[in-house]
PDB file of N, CA and C in Angstrom:
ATOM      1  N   UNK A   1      15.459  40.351 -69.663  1.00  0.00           N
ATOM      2  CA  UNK A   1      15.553  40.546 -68.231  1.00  0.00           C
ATOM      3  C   UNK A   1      15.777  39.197 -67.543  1.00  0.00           C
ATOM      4  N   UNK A   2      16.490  39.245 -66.627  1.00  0.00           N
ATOM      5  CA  UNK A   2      17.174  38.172 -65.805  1.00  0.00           C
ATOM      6  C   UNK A   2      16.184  37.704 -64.453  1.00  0.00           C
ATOM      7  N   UNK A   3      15.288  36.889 -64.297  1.00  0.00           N
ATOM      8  CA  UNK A   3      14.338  36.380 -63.486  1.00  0.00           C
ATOM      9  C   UNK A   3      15.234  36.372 -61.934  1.00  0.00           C
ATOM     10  N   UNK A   4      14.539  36.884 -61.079  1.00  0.00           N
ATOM     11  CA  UNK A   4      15.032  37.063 -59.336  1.00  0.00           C
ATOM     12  C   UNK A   4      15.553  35.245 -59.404  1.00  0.00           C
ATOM     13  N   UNK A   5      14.442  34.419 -59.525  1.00  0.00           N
ATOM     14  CA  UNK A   5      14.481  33.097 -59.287  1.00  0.00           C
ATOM     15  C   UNK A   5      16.187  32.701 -59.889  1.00  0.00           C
ATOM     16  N   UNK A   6      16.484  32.974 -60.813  1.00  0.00           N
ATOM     17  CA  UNK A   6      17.880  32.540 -61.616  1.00  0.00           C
ATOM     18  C   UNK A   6      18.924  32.882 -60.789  1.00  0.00           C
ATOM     19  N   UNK A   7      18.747  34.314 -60.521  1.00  0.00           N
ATOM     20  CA  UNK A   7      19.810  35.153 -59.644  1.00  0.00           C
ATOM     21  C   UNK A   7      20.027  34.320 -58.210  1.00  0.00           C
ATOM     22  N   UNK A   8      18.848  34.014 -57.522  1.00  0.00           N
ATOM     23  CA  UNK A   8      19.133  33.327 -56.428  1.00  0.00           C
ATOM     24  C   UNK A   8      19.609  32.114 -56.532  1.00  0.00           C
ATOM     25  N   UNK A   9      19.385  31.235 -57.522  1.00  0.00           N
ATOM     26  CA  UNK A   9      20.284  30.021 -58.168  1.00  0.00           C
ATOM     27  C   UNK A   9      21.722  30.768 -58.140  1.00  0.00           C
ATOM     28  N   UNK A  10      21.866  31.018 -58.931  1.00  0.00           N
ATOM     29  CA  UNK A  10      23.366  31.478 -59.142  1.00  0.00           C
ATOM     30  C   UNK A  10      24.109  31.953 -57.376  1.00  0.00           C
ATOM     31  N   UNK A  11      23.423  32.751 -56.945  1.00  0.00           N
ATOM     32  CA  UNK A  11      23.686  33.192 -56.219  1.00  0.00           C
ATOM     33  C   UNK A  11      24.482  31.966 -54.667  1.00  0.00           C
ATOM     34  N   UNK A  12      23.175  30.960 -54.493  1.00  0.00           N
ATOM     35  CA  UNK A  12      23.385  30.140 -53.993  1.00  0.00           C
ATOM     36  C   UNK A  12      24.624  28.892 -54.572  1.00  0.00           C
ATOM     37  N   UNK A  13      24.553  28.811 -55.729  1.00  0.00           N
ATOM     38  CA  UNK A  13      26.007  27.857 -56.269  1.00  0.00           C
ATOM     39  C   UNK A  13      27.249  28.618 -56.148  1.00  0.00           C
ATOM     40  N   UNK A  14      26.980  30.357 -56.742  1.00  0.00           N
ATOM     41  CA  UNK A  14      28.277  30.458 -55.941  1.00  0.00           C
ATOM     42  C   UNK A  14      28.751  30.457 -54.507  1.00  0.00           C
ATOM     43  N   UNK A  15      28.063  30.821 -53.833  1.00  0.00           N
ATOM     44  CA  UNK A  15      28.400  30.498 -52.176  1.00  0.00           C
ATOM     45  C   UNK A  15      28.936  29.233 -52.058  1.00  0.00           C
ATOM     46  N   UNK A  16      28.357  28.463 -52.221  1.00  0.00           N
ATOM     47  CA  UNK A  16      28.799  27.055 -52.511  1.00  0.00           C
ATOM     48  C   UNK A  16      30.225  26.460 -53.011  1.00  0.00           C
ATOM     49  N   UNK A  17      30.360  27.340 -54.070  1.00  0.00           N
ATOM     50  CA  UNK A  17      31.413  27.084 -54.391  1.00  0.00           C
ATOM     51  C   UNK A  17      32.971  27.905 -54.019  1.00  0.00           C
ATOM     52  N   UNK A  18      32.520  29.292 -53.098  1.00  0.00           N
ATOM     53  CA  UNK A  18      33.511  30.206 -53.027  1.00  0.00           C
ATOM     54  C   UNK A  18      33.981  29.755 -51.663  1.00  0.00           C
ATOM     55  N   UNK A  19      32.680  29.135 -50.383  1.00  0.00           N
ATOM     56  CA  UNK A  19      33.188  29.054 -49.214  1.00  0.00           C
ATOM     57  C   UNK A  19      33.281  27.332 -49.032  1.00  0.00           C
ATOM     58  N   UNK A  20      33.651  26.621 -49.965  1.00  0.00           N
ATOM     59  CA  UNK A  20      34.193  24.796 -49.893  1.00  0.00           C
ATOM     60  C   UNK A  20      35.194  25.108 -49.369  1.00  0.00           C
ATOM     61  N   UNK A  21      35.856  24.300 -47.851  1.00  0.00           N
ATOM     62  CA  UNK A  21      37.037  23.729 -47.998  1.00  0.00           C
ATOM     63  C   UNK A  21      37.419  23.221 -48.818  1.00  0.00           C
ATOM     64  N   UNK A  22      36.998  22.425 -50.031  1.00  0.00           N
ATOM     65  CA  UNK A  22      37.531  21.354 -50.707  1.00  0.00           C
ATOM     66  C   UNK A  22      38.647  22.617 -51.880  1.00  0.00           C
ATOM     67  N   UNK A  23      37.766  23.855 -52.259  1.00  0.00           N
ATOM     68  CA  UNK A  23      38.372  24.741 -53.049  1.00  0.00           C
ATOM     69  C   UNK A  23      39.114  25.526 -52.577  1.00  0.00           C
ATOM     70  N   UNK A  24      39.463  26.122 -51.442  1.00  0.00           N
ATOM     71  CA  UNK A  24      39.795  26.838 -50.537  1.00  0.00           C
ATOM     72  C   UNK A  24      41.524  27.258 -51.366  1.00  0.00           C
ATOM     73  N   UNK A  25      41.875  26.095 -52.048  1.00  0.00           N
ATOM     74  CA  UNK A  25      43.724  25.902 -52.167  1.00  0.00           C
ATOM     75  C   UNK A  25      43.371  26.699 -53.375  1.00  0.00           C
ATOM     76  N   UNK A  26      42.391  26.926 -54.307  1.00  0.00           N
ATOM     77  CA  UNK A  26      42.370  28.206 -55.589  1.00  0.00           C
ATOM     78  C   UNK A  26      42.526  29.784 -54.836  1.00  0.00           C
ATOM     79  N   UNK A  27      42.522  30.358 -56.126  1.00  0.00           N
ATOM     80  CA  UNK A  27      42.611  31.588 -56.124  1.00  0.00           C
ATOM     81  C   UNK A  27      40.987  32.142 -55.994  1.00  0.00           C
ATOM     82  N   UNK A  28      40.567  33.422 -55.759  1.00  0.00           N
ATOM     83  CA  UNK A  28      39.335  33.809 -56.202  1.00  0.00           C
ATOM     84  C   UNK A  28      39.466  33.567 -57.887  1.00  0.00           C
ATOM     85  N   UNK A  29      40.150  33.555 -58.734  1.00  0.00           N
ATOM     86  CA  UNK A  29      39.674  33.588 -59.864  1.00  0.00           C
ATOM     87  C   UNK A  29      39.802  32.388 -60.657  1.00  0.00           C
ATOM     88  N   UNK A  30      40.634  31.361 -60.017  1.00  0.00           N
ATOM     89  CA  UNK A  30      40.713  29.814 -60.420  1.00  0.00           C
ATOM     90  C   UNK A  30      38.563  29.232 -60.165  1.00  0.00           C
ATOM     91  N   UNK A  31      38.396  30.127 -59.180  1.00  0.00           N
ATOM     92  CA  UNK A  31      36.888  29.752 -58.194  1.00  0.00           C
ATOM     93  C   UNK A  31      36.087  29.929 -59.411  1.00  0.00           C
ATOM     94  N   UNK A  32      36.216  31.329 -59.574  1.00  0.00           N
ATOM     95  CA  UNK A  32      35.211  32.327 -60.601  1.00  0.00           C
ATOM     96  C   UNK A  32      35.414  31.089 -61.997  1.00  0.00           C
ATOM     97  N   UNK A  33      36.418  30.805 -62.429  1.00  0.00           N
ATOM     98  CA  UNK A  33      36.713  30.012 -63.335  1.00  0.00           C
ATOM     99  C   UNK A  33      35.681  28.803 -63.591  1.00  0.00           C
ATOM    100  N   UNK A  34      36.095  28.083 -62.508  1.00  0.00           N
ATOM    101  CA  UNK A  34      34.952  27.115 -61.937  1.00  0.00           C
ATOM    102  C   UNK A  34      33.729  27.064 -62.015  1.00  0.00           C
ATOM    103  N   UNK A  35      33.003  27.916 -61.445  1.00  0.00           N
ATOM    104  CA  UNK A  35      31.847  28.450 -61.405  1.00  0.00           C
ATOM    105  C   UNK A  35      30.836  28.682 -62.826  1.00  0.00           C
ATOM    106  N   UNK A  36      31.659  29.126 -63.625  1.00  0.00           N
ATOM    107  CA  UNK A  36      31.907  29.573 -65.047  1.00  0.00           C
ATOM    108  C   UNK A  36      31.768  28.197 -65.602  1.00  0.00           C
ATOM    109  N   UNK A  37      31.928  27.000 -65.226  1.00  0.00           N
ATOM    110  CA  UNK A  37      32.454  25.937 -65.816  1.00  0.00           C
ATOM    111  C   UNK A  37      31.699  24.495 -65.844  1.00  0.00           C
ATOM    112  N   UNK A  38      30.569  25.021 -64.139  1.00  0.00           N
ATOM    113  CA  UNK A  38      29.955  24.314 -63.374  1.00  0.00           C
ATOM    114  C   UNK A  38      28.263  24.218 -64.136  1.00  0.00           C
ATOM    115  N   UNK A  39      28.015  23.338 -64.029  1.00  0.00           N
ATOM    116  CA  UNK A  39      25.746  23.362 -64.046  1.00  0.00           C
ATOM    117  C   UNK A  39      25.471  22.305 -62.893  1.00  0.00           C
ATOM    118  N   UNK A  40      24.005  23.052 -62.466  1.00  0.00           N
ATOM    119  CA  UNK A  40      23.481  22.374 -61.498  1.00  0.00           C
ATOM    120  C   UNK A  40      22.585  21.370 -62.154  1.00  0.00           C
ATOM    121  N   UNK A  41      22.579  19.789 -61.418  1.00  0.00           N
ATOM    122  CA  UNK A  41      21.973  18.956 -61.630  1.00  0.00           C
ATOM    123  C   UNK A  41      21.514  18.148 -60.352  1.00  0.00           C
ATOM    124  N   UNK A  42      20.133  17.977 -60.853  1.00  0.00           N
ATOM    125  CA  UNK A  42      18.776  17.696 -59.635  1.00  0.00           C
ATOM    126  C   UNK A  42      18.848  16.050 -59.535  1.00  0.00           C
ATOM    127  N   UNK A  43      18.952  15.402 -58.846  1.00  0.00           N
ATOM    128  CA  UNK A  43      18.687  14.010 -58.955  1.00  0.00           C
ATOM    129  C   UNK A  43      17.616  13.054 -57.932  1.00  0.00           C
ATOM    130  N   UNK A  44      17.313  12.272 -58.474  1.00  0.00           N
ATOM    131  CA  UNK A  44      15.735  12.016 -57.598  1.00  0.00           C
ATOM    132  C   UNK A  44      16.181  10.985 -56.494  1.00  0.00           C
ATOM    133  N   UNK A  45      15.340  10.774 -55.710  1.00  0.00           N
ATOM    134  CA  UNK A  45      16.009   9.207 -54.559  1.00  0.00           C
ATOM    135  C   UNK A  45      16.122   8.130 -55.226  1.00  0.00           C
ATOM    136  N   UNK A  46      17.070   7.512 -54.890  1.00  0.00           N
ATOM    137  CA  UNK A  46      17.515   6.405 -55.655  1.00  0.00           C
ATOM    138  C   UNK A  46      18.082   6.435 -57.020  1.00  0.00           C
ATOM    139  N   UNK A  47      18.128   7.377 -57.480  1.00  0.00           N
ATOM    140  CA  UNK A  47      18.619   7.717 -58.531  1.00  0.00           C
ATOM    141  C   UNK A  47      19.805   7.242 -58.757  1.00  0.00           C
ATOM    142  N   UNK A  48      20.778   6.922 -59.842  1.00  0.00           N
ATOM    143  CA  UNK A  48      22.057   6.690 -59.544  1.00  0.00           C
ATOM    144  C   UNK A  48      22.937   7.709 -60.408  1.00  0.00           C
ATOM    145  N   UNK A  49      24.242   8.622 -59.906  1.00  0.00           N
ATOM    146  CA  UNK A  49      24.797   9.479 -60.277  1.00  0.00           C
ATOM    147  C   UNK A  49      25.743   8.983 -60.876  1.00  0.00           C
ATOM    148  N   UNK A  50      26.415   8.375 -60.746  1.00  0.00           N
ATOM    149  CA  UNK A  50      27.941   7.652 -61.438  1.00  0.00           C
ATOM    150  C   UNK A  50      28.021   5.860 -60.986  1.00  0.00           C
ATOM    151  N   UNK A  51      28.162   5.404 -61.831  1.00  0.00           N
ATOM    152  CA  UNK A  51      27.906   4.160 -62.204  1.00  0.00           C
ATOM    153  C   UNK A  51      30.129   3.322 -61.859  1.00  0.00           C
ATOM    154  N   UNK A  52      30.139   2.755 -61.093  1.00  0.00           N
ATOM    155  CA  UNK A  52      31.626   1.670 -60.677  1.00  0.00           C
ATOM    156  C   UNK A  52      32.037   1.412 -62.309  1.00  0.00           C
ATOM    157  N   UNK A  53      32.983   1.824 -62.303  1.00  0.00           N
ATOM    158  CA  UNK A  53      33.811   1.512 -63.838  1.00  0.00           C
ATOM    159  C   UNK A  53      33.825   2.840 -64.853  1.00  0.00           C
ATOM    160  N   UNK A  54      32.884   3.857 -64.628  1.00  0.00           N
ATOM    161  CA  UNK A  54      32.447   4.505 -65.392  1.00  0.00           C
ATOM    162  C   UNK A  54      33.436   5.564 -65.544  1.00  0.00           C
ATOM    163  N   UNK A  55      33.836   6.513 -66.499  1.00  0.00           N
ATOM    164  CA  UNK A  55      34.976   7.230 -66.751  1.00  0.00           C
ATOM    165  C   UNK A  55      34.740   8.358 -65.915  1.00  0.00           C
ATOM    166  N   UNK A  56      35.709   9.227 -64.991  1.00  0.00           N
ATOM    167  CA  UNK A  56      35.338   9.914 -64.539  1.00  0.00           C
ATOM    168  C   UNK A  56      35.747  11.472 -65.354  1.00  0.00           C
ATOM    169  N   UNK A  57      34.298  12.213 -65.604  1.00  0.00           N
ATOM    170  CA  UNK A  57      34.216  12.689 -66.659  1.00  0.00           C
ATOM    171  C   UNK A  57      33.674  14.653 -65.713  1.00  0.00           C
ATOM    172  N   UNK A  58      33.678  14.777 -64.468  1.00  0.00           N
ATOM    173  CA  UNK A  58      33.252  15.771 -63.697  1.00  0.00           C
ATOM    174  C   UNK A  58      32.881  15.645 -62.465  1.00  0.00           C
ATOM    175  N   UNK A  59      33.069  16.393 -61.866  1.00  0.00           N
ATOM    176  CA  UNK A  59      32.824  16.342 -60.034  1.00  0.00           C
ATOM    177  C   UNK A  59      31.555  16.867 -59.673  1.00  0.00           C
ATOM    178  N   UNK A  60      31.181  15.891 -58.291  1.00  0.00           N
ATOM    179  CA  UNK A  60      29.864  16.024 -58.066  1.00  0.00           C
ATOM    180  C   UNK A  60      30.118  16.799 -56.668  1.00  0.00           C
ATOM    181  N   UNK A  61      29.319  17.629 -56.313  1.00  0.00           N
ATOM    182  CA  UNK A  61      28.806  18.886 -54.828  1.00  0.00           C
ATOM    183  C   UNK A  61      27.979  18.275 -54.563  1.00  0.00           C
ATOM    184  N   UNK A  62      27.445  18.022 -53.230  1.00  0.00           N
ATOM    185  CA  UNK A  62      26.146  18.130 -52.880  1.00  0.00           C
ATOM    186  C   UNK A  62      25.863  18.907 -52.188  1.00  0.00           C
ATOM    187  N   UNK A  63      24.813  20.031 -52.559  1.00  0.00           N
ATOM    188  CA  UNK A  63      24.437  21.148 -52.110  1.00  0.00           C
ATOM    189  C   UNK A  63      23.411  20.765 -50.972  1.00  0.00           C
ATOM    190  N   UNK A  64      22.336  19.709 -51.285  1.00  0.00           N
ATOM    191  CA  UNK A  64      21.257  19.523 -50.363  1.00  0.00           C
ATOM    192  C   UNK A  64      20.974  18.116 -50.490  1.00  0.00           C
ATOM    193  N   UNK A  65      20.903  17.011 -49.432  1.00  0.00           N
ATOM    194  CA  UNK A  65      20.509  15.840 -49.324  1.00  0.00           C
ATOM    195  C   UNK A  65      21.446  14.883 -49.344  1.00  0.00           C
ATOM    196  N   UNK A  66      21.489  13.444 -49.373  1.00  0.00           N
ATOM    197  CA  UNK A  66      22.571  13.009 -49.182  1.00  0.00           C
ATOM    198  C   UNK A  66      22.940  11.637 -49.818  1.00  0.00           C
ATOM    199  N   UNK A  67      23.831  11.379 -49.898  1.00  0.00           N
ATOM    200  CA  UNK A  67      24.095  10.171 -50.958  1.00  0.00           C
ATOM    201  C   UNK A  67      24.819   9.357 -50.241  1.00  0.00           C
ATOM    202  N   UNK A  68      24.760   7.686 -50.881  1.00  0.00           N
ATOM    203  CA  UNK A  68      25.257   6.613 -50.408  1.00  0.00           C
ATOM    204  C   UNK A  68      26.060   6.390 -51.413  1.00  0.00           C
ATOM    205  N   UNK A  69      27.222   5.631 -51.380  1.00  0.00           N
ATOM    206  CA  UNK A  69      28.280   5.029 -52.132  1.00  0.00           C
ATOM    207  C   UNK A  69      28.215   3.375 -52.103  1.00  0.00           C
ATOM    208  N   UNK A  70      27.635   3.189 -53.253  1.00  0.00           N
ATOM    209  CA  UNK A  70      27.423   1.663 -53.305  1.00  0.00           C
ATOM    210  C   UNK A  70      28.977   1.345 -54.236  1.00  0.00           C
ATOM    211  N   UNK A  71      29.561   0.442 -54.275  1.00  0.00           N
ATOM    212  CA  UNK A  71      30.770  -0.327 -54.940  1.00  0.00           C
ATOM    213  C   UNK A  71      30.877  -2.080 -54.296  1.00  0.00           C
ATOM    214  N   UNK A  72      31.231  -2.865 -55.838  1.00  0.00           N
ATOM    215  CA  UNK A  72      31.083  -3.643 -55.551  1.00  0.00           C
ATOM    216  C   UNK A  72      32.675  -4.591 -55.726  1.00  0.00           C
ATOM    217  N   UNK A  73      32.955  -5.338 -54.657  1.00  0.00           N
ATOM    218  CA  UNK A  73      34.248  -6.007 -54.935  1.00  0.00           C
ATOM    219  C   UNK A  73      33.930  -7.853 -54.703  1.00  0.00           C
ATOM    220  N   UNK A  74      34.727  -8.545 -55.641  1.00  0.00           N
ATOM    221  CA  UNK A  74      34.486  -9.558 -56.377  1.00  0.00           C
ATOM    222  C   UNK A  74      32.794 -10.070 -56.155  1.00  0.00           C
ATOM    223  N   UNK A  75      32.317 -10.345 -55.170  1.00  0.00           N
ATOM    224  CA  UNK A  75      31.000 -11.114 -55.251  1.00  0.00           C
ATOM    225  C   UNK A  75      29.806 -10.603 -54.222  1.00  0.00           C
ATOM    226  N   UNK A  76      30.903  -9.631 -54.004  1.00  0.00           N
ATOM    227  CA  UNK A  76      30.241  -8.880 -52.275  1.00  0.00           C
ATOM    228  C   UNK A  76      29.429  -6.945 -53.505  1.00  0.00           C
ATOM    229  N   UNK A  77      28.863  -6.726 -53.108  1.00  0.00           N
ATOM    230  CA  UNK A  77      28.203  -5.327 -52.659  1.00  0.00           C
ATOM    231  C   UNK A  77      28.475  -4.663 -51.343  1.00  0.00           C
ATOM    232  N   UNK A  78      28.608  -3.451 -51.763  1.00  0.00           N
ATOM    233  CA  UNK A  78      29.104  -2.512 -50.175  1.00  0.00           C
ATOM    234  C   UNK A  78      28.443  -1.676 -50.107  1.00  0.00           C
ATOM    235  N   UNK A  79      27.854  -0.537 -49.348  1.00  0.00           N
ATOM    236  CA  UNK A  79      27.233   0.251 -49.115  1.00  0.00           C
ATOM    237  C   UNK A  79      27.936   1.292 -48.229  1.00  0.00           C
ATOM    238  N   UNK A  80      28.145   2.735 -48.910  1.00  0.00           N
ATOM    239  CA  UNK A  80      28.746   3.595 -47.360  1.00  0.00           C
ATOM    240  C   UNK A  80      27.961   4.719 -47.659  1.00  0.00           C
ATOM    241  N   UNK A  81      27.392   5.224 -46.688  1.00  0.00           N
ATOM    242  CA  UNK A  81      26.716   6.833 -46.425  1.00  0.00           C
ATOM    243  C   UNK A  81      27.449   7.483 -46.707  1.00  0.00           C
ATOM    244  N   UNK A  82      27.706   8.696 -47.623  1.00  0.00           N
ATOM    245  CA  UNK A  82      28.314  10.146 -47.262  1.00  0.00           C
ATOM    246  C   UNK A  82      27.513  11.415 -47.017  1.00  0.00           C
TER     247      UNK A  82
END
């Protein structure tokens, strides 16, 4: 048996993922595809998600909370909110 708690996970990533502008240019079933394709991952404050140089290996959503974009060019550090 399939726990309510799971269903509402699911439930909530797909919303997420069916009503993005960013996806909007798929099909419903390019979406469903996606979805199919996707896992949710929790990350703590300060945490760091993808590391400057690092291969880009999958795309990040943010469903709840918000992240800064640190990158660094020759001797300087930058910082931008998204």
């Amino acid at each position: 048996m399939i726990k309510p708690k799971f269903w509402k996970r699911i439930k909530a990533q797909s919303k997420m993922i069916f009503q993005s502008p960013f996806l909007w240019r798929m099909s419903q079933l390019e979406r469903y595809e996606f979805l199919q394709l996707s896992h949710r991952r929790r990350f703590k404050a300060g945490e760091y998600v993808y590391h400057q140089g690092d291969p880009g290996t999958g795309l990040y959503m943010i469903e709840q909370g918000a992240v800064e974009l640190l990158y660094q060019e020759e001797h300087t550090e930058n910082a931008v909110p998204l």
